[in-house]
N, C-alpha and C. Protein backbone atom coordinates (compact mmCIF):
# COMPACT_ATOMS: atom_id res chain seq x y z
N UNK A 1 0.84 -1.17 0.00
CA UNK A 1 0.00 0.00 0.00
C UNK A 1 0.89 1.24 0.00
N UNK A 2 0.92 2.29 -0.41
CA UNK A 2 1.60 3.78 -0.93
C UNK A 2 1.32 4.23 0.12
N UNK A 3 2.29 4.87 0.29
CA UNK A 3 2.21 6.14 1.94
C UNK A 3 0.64 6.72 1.90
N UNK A 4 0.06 7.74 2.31
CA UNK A 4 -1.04 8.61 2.19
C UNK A 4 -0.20 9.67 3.32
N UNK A 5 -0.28 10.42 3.02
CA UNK A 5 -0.07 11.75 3.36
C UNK A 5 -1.58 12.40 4.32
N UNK A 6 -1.17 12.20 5.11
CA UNK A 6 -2.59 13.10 5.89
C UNK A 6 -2.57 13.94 6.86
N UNK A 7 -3.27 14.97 6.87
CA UNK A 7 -3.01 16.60 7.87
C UNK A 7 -3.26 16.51 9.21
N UNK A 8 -2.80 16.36 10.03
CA UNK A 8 -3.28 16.02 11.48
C UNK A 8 -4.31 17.54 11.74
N UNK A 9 -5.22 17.60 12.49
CA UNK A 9 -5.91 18.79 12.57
C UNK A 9 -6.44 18.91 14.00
N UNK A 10 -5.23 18.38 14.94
CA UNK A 10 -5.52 18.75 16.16
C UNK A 10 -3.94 20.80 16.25
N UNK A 11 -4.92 21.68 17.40
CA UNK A 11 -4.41 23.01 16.96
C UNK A 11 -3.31 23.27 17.66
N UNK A 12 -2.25 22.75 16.88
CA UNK A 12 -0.66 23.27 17.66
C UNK A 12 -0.08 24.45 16.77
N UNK A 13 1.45 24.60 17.06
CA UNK A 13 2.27 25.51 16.30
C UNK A 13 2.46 25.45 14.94
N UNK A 14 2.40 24.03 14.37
CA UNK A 14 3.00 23.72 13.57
C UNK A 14 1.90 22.62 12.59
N UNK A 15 2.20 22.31 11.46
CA UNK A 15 1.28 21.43 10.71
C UNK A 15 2.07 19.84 11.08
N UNK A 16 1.66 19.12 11.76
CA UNK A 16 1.96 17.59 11.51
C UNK A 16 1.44 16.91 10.58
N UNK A 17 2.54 16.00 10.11
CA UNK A 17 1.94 15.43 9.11
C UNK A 17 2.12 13.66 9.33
N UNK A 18 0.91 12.92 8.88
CA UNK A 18 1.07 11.57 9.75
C UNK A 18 1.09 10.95 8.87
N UNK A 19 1.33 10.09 8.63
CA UNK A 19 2.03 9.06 7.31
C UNK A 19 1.38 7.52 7.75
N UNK A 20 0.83 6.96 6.58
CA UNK A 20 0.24 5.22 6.67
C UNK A 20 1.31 4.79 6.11
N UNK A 21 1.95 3.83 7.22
CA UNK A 21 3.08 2.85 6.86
C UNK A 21 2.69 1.50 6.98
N UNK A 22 3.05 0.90 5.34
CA UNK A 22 2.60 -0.70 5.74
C UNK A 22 2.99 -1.44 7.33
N UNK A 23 1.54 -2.18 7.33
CA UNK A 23 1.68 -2.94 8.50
C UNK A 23 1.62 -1.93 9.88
N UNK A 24 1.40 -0.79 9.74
CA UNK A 24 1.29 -0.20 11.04
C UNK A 24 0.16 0.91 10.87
N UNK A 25 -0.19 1.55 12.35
CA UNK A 25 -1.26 2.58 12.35
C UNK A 25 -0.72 3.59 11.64
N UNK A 26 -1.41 4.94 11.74
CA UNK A 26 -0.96 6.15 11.35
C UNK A 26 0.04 6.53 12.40
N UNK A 27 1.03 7.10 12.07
CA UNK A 27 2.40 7.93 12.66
C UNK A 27 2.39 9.06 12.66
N UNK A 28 3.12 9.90 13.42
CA UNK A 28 3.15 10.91 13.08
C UNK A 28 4.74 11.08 13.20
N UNK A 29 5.20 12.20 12.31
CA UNK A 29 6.52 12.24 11.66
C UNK A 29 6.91 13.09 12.51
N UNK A 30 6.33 13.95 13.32
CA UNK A 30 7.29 14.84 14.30
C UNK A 30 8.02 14.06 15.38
N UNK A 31 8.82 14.63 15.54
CA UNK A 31 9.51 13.58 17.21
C UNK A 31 8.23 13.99 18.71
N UNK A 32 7.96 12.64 19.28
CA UNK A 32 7.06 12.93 20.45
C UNK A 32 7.44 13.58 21.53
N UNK A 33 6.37 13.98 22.82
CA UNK A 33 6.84 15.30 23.56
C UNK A 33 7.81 14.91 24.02
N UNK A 34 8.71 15.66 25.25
CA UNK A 34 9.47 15.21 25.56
C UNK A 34 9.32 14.88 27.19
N UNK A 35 8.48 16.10 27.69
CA UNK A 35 7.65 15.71 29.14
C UNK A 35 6.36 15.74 29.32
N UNK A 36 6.04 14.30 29.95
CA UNK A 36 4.13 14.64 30.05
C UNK A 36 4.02 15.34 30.92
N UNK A 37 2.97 15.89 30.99
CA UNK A 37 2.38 16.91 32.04
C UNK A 37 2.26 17.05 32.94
N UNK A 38 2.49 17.62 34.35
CA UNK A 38 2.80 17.80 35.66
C UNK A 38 1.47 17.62 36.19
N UNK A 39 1.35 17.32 37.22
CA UNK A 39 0.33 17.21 38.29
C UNK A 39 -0.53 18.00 38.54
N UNK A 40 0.39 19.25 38.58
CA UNK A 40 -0.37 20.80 38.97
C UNK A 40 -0.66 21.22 37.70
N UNK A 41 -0.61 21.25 36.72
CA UNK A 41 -1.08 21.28 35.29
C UNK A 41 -2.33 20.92 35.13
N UNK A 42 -2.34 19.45 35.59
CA UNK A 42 -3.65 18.80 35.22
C UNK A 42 -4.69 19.30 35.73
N UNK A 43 -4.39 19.25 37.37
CA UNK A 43 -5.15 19.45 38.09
C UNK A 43 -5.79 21.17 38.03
N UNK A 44 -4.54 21.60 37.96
CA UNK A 44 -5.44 22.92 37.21
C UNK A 44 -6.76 23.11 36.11
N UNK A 45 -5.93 22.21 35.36
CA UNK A 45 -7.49 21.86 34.12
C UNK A 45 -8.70 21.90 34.06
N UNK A 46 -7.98 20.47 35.26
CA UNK A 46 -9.53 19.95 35.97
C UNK A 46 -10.37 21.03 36.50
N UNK A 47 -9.88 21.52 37.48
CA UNK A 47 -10.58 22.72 38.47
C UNK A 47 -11.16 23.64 37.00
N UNK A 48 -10.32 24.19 36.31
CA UNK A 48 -11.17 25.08 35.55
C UNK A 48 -12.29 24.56 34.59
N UNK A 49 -11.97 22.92 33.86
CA UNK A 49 -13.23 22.42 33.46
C UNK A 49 -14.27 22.39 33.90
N UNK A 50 -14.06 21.93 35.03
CA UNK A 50 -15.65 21.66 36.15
C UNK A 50 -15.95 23.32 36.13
N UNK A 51 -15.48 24.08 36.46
CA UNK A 51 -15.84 25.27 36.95
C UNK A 51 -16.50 25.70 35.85
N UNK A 52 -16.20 25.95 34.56
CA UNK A 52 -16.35 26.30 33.32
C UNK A 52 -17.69 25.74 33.35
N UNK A 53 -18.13 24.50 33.65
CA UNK A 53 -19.29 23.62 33.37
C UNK A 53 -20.65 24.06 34.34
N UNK A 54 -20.25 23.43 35.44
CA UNK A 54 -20.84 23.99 36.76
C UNK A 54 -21.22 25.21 37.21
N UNK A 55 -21.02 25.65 37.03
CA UNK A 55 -20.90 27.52 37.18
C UNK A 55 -22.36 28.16 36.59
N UNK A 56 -22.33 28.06 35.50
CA UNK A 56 -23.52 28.24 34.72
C UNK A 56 -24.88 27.81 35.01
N UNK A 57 -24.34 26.14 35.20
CA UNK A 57 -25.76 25.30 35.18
C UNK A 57 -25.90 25.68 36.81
N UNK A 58 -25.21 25.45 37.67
CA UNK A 58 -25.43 26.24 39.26
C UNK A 58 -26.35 27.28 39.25
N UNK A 59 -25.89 28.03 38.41
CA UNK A 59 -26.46 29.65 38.36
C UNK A 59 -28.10 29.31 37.84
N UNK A 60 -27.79 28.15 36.87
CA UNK A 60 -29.75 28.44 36.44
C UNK A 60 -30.46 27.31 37.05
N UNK A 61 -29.69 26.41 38.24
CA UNK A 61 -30.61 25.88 38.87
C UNK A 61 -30.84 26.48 40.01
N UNK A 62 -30.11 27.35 40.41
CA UNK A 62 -30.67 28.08 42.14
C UNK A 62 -31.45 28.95 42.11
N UNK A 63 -31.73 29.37 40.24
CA UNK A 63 -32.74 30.92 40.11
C UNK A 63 -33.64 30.00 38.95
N UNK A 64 -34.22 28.77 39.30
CA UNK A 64 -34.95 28.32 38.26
C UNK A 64 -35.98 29.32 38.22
N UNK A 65 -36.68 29.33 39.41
CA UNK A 65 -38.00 30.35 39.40
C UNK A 65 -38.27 31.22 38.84
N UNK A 66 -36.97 31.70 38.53
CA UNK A 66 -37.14 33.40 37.71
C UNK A 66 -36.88 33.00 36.19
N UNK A 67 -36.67 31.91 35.52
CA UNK A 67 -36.44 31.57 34.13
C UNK A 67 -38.25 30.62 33.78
C-alpha cells in the first residue's frame, strides 16, 4: 500500500503530518513530547473544566423560578 499523506488537525504551532506505513497505524513524523504533564497542570485543568461547566448550570438551577 503507498504512503497517504494526511493533515493532522488537532491546533498546535505547527502542521503535523502523519504518514500510513505498511503494516502499522498512522504515525506521526514529528519527534514525540518530551515531558508529560505535571500534576499541577492537570489538576489545574480539571478545576477550571468543572468550573467552566458547573458555574452556569449552578447559576440556572438556584434561580430556576425566575427563568
Amino acid at each position: 500500500m503507498p504512503r497517504l499523506p494526511v493533515v493532522c488537525l488537532l491546533p498546535r504551532r505547527r502542521v503535523t503530518l502523519l504518514v500510513l506505513q505498511p503494516g502499522q497505524r498512522l504515525v506521526h513524523s514529528a519527534p514525540p513530547r518530551q515531558r508529560p504533564a505535571s500534576t499541577i497542570a492537570v489538576a489545574i485543568a480539571l478545576v477550571v473544566l468543572f468550573t467552566a461547566f458547573f458555574t452556569p448550570s449552578g447559576y440556572v438551577l438556584s434561580n430556576m423560578n425566575q427563568f
